[in-house]
N, C-alpha and C. Protein backbone atom coordinates (compact mmCIF):
# COMPACT_ATOMS: atom_id res chain seq x y z
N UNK A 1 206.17 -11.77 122.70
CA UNK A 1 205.85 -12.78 121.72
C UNK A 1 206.65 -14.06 121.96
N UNK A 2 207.07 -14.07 122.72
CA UNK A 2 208.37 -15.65 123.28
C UNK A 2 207.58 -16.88 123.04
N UNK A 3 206.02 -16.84 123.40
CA UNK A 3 205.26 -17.77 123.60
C UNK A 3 204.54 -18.10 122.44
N UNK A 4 205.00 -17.61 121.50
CA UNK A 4 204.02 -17.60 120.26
C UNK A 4 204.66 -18.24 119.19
N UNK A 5 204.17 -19.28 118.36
CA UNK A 5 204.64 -20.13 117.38
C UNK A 5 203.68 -20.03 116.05
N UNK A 6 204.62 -20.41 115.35
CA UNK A 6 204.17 -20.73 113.55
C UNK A 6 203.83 -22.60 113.68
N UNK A 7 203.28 -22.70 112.89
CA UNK A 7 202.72 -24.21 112.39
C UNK A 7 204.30 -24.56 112.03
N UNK A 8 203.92 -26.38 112.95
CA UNK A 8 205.46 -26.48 113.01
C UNK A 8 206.38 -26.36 114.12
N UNK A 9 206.27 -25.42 115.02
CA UNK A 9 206.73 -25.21 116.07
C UNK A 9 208.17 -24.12 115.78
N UNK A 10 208.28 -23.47 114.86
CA UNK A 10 209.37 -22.54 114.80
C UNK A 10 208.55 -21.23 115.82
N UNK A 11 209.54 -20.70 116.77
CA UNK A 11 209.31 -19.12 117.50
C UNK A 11 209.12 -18.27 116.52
N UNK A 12 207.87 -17.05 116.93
CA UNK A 12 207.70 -16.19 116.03
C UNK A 12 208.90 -15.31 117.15
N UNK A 13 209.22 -14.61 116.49
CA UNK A 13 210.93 -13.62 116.99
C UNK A 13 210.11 -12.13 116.49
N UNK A 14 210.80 -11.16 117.33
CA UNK A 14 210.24 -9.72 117.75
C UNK A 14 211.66 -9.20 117.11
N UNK A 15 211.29 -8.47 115.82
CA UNK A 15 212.20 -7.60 115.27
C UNK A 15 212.38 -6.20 115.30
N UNK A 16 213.54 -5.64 115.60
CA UNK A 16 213.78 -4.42 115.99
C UNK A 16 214.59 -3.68 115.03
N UNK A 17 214.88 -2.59 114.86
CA UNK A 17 215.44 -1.67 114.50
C UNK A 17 217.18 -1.36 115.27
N UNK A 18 218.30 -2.23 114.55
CA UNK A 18 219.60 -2.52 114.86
C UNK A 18 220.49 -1.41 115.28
N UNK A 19 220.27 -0.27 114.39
CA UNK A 19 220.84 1.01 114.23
C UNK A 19 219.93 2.15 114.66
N UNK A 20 220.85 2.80 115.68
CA UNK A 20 220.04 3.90 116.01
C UNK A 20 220.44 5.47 115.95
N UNK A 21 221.50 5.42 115.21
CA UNK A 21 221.73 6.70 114.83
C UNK A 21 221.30 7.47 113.67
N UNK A 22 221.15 8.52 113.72
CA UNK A 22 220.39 9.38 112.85
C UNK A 22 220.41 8.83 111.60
N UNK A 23 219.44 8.95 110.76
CA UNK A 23 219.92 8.33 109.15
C UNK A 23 219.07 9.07 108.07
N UNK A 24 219.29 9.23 107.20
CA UNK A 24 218.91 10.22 106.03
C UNK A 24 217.27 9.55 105.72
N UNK A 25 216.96 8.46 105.96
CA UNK A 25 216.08 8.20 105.47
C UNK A 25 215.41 7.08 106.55
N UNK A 26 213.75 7.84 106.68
CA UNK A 26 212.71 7.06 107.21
C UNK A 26 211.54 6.06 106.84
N UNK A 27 211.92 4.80 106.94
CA UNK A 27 210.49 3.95 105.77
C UNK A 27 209.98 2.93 107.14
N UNK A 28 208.89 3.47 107.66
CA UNK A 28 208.16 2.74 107.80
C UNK A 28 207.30 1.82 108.03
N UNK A 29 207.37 0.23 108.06
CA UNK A 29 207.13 -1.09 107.74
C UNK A 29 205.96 -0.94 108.94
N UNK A 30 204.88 -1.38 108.30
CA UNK A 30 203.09 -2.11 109.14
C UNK A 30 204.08 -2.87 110.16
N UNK A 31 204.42 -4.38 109.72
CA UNK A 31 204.57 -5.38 110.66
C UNK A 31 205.61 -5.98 109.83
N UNK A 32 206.15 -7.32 110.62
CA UNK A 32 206.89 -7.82 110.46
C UNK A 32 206.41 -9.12 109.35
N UNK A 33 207.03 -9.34 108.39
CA UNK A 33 206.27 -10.65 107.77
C UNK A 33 207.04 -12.05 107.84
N UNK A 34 207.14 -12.72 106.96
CA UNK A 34 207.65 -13.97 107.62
C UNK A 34 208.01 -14.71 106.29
N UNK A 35 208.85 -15.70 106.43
CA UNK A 35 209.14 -16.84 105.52
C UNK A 35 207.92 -17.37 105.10
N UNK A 36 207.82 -17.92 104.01
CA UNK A 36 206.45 -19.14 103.30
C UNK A 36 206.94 -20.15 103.02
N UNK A 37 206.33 -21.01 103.05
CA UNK A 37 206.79 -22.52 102.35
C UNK A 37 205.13 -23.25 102.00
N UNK A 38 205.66 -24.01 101.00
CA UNK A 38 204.46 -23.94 100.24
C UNK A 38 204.19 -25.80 101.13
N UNK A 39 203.55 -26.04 101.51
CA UNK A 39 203.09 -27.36 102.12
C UNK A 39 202.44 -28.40 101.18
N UNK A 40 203.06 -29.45 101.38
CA UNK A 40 203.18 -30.91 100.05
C UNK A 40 202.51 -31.73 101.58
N UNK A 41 201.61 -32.74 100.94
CA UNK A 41 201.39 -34.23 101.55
C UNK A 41 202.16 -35.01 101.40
N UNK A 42 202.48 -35.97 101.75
CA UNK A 42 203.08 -37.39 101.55
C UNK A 42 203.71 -37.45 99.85
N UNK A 43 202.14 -37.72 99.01
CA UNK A 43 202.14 -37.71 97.87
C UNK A 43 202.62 -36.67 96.95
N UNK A 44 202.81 -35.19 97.35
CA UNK A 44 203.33 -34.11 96.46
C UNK A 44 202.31 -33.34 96.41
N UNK A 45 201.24 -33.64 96.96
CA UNK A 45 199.66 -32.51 96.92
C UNK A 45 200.00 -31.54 97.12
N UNK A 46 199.76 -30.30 96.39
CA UNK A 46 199.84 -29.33 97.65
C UNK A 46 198.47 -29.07 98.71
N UNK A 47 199.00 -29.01 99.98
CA UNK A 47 197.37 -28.69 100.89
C UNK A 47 197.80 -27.11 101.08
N UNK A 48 198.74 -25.97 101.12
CA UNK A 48 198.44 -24.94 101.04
C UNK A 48 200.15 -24.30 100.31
N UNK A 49 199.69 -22.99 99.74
CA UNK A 49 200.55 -22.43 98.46
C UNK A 49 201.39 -22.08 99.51
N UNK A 50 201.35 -21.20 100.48
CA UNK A 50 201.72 -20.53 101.20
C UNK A 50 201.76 -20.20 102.70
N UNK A 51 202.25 -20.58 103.48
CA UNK A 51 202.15 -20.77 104.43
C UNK A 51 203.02 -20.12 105.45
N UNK A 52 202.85 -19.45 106.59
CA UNK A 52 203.79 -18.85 106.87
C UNK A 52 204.34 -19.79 108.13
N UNK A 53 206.03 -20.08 108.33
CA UNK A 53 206.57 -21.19 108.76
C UNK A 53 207.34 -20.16 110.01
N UNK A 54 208.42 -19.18 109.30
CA UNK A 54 208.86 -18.69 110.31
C UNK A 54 209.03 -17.19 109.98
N UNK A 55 209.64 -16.68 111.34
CA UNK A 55 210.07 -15.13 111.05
C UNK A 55 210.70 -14.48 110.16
N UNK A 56 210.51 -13.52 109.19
CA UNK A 56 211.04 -13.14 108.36
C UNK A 56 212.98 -12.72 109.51
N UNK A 57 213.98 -12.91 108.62
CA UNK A 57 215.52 -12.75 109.10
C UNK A 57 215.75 -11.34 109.34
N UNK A 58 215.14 -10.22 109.10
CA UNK A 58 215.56 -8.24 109.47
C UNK A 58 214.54 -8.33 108.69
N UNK A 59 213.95 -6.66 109.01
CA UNK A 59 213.13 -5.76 108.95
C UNK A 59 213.74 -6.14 106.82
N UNK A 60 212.36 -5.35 106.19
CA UNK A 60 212.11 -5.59 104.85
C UNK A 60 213.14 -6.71 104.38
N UNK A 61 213.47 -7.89 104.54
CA UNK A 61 213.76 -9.16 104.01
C UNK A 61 213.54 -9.08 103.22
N UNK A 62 214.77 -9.46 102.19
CA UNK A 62 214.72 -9.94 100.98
C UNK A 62 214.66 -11.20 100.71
N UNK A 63 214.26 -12.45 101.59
CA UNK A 63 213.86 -13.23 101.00
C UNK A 63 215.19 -14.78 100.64
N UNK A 64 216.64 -14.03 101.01
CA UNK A 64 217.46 -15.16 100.87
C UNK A 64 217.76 -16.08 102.03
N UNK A 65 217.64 -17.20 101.20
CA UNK A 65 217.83 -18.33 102.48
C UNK A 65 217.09 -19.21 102.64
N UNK A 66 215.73 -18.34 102.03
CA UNK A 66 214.22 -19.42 102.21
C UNK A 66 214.39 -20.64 102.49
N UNK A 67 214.77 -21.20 101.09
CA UNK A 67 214.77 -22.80 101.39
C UNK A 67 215.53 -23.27 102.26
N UNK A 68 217.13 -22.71 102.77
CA UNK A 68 217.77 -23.74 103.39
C UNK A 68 217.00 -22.87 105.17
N UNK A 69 216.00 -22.01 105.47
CA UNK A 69 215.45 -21.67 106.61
C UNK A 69 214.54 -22.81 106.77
N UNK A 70 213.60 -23.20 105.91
CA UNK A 70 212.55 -24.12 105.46
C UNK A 70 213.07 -25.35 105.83
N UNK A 71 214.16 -25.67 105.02
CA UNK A 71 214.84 -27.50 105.27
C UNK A 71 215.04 -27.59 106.86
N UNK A 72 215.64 -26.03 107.64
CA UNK A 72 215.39 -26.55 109.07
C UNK A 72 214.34 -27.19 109.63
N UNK A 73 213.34 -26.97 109.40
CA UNK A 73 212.22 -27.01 110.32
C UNK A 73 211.56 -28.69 110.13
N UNK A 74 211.56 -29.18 111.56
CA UNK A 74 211.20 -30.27 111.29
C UNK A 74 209.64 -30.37 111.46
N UNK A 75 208.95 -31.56 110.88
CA UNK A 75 207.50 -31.58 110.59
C UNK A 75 207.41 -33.12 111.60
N UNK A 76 206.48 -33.46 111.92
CA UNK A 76 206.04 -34.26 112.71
C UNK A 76 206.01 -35.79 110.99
N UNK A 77 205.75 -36.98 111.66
CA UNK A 77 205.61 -38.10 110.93
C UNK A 77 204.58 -37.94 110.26
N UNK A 78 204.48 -37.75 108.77
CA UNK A 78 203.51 -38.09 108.50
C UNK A 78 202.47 -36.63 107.54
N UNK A 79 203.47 -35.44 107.92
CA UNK A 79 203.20 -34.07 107.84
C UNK A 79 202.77 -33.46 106.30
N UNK A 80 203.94 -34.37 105.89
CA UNK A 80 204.30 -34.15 104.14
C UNK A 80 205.93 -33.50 104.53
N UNK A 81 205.92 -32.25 103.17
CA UNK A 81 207.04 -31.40 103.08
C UNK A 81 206.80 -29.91 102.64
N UNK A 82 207.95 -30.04 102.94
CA UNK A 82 207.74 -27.64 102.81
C UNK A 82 209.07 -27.59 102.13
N UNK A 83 208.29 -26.89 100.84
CA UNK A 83 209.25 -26.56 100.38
C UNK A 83 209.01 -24.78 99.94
N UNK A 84 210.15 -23.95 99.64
CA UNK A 84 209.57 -22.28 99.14
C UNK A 84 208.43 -22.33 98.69
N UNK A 85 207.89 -21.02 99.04
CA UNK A 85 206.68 -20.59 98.43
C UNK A 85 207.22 -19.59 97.29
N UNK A 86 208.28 -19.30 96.88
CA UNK A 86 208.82 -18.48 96.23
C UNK A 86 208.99 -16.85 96.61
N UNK A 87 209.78 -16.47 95.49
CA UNK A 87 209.83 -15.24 95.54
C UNK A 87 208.49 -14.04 95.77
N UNK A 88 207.65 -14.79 94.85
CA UNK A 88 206.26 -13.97 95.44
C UNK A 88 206.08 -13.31 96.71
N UNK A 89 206.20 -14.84 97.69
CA UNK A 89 205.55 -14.59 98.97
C UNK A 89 207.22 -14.38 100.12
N UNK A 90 208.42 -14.74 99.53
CA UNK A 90 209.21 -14.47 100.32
C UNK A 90 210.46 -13.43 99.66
N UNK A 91 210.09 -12.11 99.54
CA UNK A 91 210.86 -10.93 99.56
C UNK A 91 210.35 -9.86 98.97
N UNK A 92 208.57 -9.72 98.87
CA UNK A 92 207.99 -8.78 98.32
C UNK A 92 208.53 -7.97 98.75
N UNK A 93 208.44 -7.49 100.04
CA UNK A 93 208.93 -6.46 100.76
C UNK A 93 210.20 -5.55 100.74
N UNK A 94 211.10 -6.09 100.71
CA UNK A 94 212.67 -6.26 100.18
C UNK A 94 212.67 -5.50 98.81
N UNK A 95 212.47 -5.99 98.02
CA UNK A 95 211.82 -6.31 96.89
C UNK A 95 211.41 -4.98 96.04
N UNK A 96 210.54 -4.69 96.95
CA UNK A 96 209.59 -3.08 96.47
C UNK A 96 210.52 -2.28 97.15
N UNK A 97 211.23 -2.18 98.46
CA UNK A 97 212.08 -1.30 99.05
C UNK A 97 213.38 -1.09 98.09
N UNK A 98 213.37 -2.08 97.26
CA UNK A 98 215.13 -1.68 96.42
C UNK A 98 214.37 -1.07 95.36
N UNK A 99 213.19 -1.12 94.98
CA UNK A 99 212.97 0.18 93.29
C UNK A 99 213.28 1.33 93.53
N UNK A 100 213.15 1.62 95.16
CA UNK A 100 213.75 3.43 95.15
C UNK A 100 215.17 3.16 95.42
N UNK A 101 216.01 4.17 94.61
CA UNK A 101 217.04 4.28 94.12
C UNK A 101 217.71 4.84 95.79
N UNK A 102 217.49 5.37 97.03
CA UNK A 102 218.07 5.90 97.71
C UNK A 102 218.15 4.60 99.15
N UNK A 103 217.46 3.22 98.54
CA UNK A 103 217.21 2.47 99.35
C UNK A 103 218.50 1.01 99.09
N UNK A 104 218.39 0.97 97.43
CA UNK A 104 219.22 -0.04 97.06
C UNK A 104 220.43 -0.70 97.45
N UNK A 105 221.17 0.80 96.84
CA UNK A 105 222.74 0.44 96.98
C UNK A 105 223.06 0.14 98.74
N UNK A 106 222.66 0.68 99.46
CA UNK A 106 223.36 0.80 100.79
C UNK A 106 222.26 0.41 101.99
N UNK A 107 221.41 -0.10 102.62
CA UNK A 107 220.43 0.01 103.57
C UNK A 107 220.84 0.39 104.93
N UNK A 108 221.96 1.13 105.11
CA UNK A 108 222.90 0.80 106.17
C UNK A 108 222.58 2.43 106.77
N UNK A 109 222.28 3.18 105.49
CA UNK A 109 221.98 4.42 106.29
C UNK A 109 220.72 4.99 106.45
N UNK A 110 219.86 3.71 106.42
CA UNK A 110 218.32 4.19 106.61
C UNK A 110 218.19 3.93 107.70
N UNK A 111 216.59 4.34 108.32
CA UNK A 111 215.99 3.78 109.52
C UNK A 111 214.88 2.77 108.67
N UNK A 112 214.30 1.50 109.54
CA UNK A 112 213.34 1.27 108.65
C UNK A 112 212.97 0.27 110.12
C-alpha cells in the first residue's frame, strides 16, 4: 500500500499487530479505518460530512488526536478546510471495543 493515498495527499499506512505473544484475548477487526474530517469551502459550506483524510493511529483507534492529525494536512489553494468529523466517525471502533469489560482497562493483553 506505499503507493496509495487519501484526498489530500496523506499515505494510507499498513497496520499491524505490535505484540506477538500469547494473549488472553482474540478480537478480530474487518480492516483498518481511518481519521474523518469533515470538508468546509472557502465560505464554511460543508461539501462533505465525512471524509476519510488519513490512517487511523493502531488497530481499533480511539479516535484521539483527530483534530491536531487533521491541522497537519495541507490542502492545495483554494481547497477550503478540514476540520473533525467527530466522534461519530473518528473512534467508533475504539469505542464499541471498551463496552466489554475485559477490553477496557488494559488493551495490552489482547491480540486484536
Amino acid at each position: 500500500m506505499d503507493d496509495l493515498i487519501f484526498p489530500f495527499g496523506q499515505k494510507i499506512k499498513s497496520l499491524w499487530q505490535v505484540v506477538r505473544a500469547p494473549r488472553k484475548v482474540f478480537i478480530l477487526g474487518v480492516y483498518a479505518s481511518a481519521v474523518h474530517a469533515k470538508w468546509l469551502n472557502a465560505k464554511g459550506k460543508v461539501l462533505a460530512n465525512a471524509l476519510a483524510v488519513a490512517s487511523e493511529q493502531y488497530i481499533f483507534w480511539r479516535g484521539e488526536n483527530a483534530e491536531e492529525i487533521i491541522s497537519r494536512i495541507p490542502l492545495p489553494e483554494g481547497a477550503g478546510g478540514l476540520i473533525s468529523a467527530g466522534e461519530k466517525f473518528n473512534r467508533p471502533s475504539g469505542r464499541a471495543l471498551d463496552k466489554y469489560p475485559s477490553t477496557t482497562a488494559n488493551r495490552n493483553y489482547e491480540w486484536r
